[in-house]
C-alpha atoms as a PDB file:
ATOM      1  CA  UNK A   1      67.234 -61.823  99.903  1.00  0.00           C
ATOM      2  CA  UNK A   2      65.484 -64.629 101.975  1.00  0.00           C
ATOM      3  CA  UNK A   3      68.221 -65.706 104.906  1.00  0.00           C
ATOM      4  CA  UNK A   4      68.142 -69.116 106.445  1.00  0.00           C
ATOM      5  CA  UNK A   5      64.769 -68.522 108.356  1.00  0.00           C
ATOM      6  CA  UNK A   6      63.036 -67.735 105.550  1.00  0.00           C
ATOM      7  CA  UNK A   7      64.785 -70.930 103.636  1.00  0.00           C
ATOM      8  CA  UNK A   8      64.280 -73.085 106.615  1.00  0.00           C
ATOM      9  CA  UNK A   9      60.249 -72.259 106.947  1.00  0.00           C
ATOM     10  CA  UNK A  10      60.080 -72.817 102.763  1.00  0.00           C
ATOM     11  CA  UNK A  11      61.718 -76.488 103.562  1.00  0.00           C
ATOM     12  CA  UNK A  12      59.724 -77.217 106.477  1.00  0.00           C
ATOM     13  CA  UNK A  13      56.500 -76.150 104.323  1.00  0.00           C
ATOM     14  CA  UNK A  14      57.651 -78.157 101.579  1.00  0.00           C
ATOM     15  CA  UNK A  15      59.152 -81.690 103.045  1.00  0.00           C
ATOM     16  CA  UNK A  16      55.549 -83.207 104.003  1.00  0.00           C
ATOM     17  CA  UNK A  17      54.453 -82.690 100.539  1.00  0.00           C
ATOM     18  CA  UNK A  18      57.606 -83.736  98.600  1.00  0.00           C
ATOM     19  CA  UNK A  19      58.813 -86.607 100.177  1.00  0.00           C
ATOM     20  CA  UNK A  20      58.043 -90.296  98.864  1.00  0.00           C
ATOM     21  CA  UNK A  21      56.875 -88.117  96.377  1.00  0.00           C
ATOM     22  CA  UNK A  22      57.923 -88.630  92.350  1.00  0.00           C
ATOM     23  CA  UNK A  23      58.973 -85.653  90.235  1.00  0.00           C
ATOM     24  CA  UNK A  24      57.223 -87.206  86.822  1.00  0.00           C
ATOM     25  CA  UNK A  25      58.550 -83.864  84.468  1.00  0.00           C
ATOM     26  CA  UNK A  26      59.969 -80.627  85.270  1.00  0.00           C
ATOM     27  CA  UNK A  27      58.781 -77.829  82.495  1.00  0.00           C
ATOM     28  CA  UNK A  28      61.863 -75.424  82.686  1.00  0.00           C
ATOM     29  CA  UNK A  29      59.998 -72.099  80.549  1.00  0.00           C
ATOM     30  CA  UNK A  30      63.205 -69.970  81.681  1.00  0.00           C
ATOM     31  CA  UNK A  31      66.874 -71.254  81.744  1.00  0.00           C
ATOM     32  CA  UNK A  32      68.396 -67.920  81.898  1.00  0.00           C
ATOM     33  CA  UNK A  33      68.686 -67.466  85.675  1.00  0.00           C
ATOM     34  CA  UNK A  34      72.176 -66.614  87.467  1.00  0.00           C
ATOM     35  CA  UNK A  35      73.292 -69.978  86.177  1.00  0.00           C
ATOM     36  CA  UNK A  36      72.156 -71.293  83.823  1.00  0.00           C
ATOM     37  CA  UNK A  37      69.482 -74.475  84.088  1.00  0.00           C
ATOM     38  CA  UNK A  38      70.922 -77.474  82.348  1.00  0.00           C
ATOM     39  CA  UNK A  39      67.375 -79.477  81.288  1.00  0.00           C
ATOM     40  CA  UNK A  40      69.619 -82.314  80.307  1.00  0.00           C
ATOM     41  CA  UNK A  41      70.556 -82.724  83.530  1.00  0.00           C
ATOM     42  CA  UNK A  42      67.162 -83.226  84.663  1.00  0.00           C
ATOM     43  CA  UNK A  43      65.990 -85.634  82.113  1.00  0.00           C
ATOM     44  CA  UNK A  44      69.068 -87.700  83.399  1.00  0.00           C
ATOM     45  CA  UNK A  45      68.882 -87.745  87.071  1.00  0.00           C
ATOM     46  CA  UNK A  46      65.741 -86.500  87.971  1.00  0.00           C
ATOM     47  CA  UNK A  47      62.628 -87.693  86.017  1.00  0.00           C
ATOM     48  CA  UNK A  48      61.160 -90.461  87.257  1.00  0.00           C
ATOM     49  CA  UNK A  49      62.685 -90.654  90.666  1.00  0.00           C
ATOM     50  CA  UNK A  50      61.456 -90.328  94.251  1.00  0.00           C
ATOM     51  CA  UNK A  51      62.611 -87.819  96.439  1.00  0.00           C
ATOM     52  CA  UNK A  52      63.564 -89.289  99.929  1.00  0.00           C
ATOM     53  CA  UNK A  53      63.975 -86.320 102.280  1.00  0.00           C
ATOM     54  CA  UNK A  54      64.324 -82.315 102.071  1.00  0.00           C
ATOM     55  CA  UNK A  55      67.386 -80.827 103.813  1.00  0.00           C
ATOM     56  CA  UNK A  56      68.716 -77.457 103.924  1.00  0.00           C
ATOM     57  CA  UNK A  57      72.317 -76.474 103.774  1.00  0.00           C
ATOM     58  CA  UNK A  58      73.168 -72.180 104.176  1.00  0.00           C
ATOM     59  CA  UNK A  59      70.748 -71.069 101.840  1.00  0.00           C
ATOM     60  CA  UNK A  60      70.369 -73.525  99.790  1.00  0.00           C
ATOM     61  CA  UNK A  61      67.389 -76.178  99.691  1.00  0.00           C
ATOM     62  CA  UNK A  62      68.046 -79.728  98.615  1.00  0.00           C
ATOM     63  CA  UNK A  63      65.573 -82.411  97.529  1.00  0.00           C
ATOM     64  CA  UNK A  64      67.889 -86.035  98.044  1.00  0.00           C
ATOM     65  CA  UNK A  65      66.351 -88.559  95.321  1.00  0.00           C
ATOM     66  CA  UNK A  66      66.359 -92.382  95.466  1.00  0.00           C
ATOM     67  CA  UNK A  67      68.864 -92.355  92.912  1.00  0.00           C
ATOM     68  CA  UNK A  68      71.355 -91.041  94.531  1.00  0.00           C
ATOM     69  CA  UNK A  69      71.494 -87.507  92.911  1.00  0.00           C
ATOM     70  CA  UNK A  70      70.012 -84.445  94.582  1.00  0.00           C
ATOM     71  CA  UNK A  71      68.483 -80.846  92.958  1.00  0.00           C
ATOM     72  CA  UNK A  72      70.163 -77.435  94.946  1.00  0.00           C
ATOM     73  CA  UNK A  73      67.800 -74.495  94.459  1.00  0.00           C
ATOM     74  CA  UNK A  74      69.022 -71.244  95.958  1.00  0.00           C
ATOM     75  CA  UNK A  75      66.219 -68.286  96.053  1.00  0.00           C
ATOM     76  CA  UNK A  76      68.471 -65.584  94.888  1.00  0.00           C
ATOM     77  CA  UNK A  77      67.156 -61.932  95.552  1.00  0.00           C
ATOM     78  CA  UNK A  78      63.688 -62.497  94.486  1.00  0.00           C
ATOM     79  CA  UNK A  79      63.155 -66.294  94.179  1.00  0.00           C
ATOM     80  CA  UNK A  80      59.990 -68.242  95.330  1.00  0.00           C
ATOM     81  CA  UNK A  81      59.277 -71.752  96.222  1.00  0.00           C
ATOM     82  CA  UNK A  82      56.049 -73.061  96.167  1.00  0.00           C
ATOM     83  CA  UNK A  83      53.232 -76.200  96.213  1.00  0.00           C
ATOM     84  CA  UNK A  84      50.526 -75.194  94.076  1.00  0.00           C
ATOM     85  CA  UNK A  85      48.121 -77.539  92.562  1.00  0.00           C
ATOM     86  CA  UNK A  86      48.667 -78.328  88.717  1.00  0.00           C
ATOM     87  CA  UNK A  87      44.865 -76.453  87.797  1.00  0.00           C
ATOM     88  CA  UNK A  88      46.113 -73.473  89.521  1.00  0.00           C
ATOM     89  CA  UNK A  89      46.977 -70.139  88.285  1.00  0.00           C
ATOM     90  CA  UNK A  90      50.055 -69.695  86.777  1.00  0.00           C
ATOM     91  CA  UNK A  91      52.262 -66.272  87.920  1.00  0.00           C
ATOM     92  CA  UNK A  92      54.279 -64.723  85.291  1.00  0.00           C
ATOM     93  CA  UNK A  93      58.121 -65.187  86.343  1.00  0.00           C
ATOM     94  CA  UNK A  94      57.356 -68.744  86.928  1.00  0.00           C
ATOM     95  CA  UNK A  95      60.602 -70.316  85.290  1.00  0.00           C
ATOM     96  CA  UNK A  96      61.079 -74.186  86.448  1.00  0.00           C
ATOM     97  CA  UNK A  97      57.817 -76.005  86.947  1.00  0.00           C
ATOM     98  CA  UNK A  98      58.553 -80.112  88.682  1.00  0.00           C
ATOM     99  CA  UNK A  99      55.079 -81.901  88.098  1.00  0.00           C
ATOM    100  CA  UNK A 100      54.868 -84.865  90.477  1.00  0.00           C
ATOM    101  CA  UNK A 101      53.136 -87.814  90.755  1.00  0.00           C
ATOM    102  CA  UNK A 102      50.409 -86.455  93.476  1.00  0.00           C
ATOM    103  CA  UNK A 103      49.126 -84.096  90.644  1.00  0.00           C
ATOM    104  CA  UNK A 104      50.684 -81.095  92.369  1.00  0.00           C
ATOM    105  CA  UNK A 105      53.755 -79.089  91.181  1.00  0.00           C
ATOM    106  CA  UNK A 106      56.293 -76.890  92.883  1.00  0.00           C
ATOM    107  CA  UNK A 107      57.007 -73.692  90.715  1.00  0.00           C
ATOM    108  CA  UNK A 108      59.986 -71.595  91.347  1.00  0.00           C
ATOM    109  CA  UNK A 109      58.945 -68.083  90.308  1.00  0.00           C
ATOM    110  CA  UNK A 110      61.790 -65.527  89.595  1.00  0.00           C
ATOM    111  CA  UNK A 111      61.071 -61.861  88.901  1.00  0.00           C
ATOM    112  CA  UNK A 112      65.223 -61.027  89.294  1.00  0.00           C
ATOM    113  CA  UNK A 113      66.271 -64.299  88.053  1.00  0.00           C
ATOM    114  CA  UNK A 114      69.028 -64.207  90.436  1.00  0.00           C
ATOM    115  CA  UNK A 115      68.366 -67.676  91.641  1.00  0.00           C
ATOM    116  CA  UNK A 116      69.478 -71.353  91.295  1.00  0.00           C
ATOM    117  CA  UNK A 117      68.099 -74.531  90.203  1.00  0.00           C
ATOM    118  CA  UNK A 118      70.500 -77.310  89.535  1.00  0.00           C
ATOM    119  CA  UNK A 119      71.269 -81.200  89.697  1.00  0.00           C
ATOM    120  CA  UNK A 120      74.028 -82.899  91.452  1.00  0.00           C
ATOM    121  CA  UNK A 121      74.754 -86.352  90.117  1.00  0.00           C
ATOM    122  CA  UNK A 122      74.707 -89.085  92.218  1.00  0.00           C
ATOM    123  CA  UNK A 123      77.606 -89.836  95.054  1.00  0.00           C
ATOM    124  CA  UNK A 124      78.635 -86.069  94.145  1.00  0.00           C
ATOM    125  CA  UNK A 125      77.166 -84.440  96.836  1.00  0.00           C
ATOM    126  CA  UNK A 126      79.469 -84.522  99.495  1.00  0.00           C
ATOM    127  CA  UNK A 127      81.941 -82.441  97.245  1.00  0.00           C
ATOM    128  CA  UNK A 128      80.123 -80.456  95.178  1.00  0.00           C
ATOM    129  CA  UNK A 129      81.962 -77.033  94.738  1.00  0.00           C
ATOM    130  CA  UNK A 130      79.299 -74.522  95.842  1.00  0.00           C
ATOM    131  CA  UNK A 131      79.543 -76.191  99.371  1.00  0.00           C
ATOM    132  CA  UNK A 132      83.008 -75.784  99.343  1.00  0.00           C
ATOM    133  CA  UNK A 133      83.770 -73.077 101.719  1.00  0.00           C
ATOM    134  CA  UNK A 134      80.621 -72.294 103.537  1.00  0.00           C
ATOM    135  CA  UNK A 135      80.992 -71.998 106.903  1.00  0.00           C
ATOM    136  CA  UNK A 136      79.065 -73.362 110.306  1.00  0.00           C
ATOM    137  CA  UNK A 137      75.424 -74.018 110.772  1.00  0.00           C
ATOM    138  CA  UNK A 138      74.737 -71.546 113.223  1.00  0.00           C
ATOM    139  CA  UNK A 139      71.933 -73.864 114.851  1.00  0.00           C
ATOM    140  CA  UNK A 140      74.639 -76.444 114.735  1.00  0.00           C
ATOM    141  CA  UNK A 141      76.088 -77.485 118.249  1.00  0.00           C
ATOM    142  CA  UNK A 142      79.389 -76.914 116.759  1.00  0.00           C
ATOM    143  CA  UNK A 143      78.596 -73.200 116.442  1.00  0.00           C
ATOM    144  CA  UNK A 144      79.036 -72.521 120.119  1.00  0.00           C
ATOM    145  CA  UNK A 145      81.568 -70.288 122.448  1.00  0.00           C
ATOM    146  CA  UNK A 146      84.577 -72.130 121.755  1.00  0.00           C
ATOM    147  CA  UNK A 147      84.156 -71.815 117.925  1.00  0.00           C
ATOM    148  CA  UNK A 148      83.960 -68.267 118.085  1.00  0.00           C
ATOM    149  CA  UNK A 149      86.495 -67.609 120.477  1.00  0.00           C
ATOM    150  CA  UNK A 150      88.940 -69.380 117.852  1.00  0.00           C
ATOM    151  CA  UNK A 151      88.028 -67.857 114.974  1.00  0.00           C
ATOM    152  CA  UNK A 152      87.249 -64.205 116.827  1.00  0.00           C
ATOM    153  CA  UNK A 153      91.049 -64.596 117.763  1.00  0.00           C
ATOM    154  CA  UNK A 154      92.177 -64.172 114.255  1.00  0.00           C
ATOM    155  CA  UNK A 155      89.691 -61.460 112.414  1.00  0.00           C
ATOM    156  CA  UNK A 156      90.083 -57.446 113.056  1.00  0.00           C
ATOM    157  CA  UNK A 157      87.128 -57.095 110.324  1.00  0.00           C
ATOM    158  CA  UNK A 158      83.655 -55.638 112.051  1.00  0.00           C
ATOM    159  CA  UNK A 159      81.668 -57.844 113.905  1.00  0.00           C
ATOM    160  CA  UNK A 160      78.923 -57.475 111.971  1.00  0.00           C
ATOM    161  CA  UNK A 161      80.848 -58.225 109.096  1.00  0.00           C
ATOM    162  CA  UNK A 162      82.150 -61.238 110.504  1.00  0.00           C
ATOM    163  CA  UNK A 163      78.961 -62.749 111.211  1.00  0.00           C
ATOM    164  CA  UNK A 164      77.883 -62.213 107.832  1.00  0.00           C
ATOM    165  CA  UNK A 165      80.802 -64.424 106.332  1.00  0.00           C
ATOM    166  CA  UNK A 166      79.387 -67.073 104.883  1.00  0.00           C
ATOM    167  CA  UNK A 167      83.004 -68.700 105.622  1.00  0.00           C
ATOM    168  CA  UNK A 168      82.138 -68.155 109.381  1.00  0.00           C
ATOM    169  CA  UNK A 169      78.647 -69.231 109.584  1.00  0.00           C
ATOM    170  CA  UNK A 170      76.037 -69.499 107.215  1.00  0.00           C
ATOM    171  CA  UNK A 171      72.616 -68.264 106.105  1.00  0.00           C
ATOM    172  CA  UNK A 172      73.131 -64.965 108.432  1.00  0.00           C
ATOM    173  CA  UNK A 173      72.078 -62.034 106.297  1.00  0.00           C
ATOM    174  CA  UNK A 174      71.808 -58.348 107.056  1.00  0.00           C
ATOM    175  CA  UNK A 175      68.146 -58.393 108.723  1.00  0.00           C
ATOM    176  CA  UNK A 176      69.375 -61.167 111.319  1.00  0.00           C
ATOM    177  CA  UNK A 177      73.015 -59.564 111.778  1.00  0.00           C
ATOM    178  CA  UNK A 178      71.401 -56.572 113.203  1.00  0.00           C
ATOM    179  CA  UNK A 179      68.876 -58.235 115.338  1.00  0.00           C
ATOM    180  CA  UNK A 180      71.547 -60.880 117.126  1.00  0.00           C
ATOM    181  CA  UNK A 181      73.765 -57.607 117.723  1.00  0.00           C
ATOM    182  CA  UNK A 182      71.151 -55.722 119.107  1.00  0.00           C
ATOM    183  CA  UNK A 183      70.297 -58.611 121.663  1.00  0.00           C
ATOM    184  CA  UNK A 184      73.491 -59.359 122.330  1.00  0.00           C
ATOM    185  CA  UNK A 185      74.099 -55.752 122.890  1.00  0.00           C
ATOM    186  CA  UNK A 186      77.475 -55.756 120.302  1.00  0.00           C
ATOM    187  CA  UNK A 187      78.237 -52.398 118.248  1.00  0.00           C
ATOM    188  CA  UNK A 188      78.067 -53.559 114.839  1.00  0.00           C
ATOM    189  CA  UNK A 189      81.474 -52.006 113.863  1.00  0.00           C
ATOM    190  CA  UNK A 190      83.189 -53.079 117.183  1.00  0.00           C
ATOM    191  CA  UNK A 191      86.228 -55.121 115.494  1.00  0.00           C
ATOM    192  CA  UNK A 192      85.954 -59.059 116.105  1.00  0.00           C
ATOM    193  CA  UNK A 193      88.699 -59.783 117.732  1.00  0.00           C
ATOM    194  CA  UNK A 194      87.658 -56.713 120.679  1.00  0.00           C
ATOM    195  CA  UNK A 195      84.956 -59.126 122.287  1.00  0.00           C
ATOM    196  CA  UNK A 196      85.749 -60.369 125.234  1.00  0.00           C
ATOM    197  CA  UNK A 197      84.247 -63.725 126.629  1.00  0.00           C
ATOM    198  CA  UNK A 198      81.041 -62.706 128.163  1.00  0.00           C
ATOM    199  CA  UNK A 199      80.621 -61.003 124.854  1.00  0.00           C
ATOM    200  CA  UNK A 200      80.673 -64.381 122.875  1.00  0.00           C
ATOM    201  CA  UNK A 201      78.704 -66.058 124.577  1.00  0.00           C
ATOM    202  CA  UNK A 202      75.898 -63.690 124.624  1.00  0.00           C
ATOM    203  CA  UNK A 203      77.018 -63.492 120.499  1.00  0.00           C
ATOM    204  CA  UNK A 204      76.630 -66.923 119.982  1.00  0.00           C
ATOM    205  CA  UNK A 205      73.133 -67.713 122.515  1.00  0.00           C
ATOM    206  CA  UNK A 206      71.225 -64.040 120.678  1.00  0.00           C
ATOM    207  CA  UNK A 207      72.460 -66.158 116.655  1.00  0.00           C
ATOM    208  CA  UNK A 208      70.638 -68.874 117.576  1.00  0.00           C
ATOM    209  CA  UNK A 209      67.962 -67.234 119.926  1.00  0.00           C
ATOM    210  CA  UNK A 210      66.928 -64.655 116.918  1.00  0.00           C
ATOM    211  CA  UNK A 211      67.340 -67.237 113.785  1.00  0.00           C
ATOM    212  CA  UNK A 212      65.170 -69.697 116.314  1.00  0.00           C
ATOM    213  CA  UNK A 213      62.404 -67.045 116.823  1.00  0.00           C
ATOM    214  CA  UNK A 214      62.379 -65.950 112.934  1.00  0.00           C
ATOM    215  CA  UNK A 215      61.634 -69.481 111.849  1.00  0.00           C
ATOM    216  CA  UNK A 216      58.931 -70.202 114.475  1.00  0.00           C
ATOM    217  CA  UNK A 217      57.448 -66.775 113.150  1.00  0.00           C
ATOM    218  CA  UNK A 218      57.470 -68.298 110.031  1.00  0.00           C
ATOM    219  CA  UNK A 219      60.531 -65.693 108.413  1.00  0.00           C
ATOM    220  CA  UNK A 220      60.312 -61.856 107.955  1.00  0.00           C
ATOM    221  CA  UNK A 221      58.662 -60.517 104.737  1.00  0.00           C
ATOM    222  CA  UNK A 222      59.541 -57.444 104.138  1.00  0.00           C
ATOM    223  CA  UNK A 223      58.585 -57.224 100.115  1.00  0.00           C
ATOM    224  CA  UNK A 224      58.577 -60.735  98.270  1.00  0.00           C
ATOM    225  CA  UNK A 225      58.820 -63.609 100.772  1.00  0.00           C
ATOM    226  CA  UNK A 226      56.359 -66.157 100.931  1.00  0.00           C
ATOM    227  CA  UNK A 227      56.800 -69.732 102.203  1.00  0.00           C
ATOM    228  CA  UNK A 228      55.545 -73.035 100.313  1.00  0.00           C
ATOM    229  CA  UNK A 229      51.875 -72.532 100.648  1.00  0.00           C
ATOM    230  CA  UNK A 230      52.222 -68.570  99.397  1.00  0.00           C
ATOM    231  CA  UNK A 231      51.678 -67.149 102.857  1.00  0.00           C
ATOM    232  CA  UNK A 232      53.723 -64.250 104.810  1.00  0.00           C
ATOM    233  CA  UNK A 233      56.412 -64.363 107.459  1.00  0.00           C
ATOM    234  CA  UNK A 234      55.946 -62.495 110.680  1.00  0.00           C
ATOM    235  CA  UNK A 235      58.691 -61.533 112.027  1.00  0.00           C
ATOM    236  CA  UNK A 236      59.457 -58.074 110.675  1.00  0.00           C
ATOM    237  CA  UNK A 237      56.551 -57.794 113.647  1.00  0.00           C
ATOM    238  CA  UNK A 238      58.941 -58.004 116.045  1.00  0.00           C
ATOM    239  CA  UNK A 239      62.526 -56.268 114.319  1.00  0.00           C
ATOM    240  CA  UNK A 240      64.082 -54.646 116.796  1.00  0.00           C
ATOM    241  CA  UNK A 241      66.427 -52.586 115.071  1.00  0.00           C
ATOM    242  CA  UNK A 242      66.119 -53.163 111.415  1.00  0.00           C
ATOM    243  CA  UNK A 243      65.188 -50.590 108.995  1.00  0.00           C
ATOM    244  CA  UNK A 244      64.020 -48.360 112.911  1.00  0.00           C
ATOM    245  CA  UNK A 245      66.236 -45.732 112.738  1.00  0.00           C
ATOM    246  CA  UNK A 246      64.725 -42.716 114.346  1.00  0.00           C
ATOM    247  CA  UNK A 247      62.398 -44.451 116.006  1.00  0.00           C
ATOM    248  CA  UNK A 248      62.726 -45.440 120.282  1.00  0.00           C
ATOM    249  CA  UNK A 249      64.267 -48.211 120.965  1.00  0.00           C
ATOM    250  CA  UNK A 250      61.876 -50.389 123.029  1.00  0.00           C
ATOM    251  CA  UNK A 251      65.024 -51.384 125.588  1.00  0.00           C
ATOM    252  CA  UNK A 252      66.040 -47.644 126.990  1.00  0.00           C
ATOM    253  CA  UNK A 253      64.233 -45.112 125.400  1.00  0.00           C
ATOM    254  CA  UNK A 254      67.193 -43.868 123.107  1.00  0.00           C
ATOM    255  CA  UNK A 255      66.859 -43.345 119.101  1.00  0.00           C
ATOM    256  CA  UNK A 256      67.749 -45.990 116.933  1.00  0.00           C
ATOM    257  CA  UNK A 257      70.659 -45.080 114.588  1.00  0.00           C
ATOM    258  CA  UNK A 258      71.544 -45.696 110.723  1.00  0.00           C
ATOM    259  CA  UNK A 259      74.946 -46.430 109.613  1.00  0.00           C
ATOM    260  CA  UNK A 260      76.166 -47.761 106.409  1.00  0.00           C
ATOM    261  CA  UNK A 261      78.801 -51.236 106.361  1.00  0.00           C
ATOM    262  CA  UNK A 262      79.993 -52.458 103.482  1.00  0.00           C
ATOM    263  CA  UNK A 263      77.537 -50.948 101.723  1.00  0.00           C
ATOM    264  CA  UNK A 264      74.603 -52.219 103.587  1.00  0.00           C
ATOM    265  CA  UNK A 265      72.092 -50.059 106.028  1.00  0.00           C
ATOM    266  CA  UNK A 266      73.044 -51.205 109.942  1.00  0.00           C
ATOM    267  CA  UNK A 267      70.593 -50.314 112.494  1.00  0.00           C
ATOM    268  CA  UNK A 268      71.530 -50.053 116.285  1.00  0.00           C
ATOM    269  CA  UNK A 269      70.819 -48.583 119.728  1.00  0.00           C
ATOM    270  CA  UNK A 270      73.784 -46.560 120.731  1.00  0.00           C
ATOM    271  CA  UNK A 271      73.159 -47.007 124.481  1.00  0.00           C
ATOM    272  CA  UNK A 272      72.358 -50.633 124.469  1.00  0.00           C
ATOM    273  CA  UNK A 273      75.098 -51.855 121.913  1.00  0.00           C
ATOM    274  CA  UNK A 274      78.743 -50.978 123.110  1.00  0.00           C
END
């Protein structure tokens, strides 16, 4: 599932092309994703109007219109986002098609159909339910030492289950959980409210350090990610831990491990990570 580096490279791929930019149709050949996409919707709020900016919030992307109203796309499992020109080649999967006035499109292509494409109706926004209870930014300034400490306080839940609340912070998935522990040299099953205050700090500055270094690689693509112009990520170049158990860890020299959470594969070095 892409996490928020691979979200944030797909927005900062796609705001140069989409804003100022008018969405003139959108061709939706699929409806029957996770939820399902409403077409009146579209034909309401979104045809015809110029998007103004790109933002990201978690995982999801949003395109803000002139209008007032905004369209939430979440990538799901499998989703792709992408600027193609309207000649192009058309992949199979392709489910939601937004022609715009610059005779491009941007397809969202959906093998799992696990993903998201919806409107939000003008002044809406601000409370629309699937923002509800996420969590901090974790590139945010309010994600920071003080945060955790209050919030460590009160949760005996693993760490690395903690940092993959999305009513913590957001957009931290299982590739980036076991890279920030790694760095900040955290057992992954330690229980949250064990870390002491050197140990938060170094939690929150290896977050931001690893989901800063995963977007300036450009994500990790480890099966289907590509960004907006159908190109790679590169930072499964430089995983640390993930998916390297029984292999050296490049820090001491001792074998990675393999442990199952929640039901989800965690990777660490058991002399780095205490």
């Amino acid at each position: 599932m892409p996490e928020l580096p691979e979200v944030e490279t797909i927005r900062k791929g796609l705001a140069p092309c989409l804003v100022n930019v008018r969405i003139t149709s959108v061709d939706i050949r699929e409806s029957r994703l996770r939820w399902p996409v409403v077409a009146a919707d579209f034909s309401t709020w979104i045809i015809g109007n110029r998007i103004v900016s790109v933002t990201r919030r978690a995982k999801y992307l949003l395109w803000h219109l002139d209008n007032g109203a905004a369209v939430i796309i979440h990538l799901g499992m499998s989703g792709r986002l992408g600027i193609f020109a309207a000649e192009s080649w058309l992949e199979s999967h392709t489910h939601v098609i937004f022609h715009l006035d610059t005779d491009m499109q941007v397809r969202y292509r959906d093998p799992r159909r696990f993903g998201l494409v919806e409107v939000v109706p003008p002044k809406q926004l601000e409370t629309w339910f699937r923002f509800k209870n996420l969590g901090l930014e974790p590139l945010s300034e309010a994600f920071d030492h003080r945060f955790v400490a209050r919030s460590l306080k009160k949760s005996k839940k693993p760490i690395k289950n903690w940092i993959m609340d999305a009513q913590n912070i957001v957009g931290v998935g299982n590739i980036y959980a076991n890279e920030a522990l790694f760095k900040a040299g955290i057992h992954p099953a330690r229980p949250a409210n064990s870390l002491k205050n050197d140990e938060q700090r170094r939690l929150v500055e290896s977050v931001k350090s690893v989901l800063t270094a995963a977007i300036n690689k450009g994500g990790t693509t480890l099966n289907d990610f590509r960004n907006a112009q159908s190109e790679p990520g590169f930072f499964q170049l430089d995983l640390a831990v993930y998916q390297n158990a029984g292999q050296v860890c490049g820090s001491c020299g001792a074998i990675i491990e393999r442990i199952v959470m929640s039901g989800r594969s965690t990777f660490y070095c058991p002399s780095c990570q205490r």
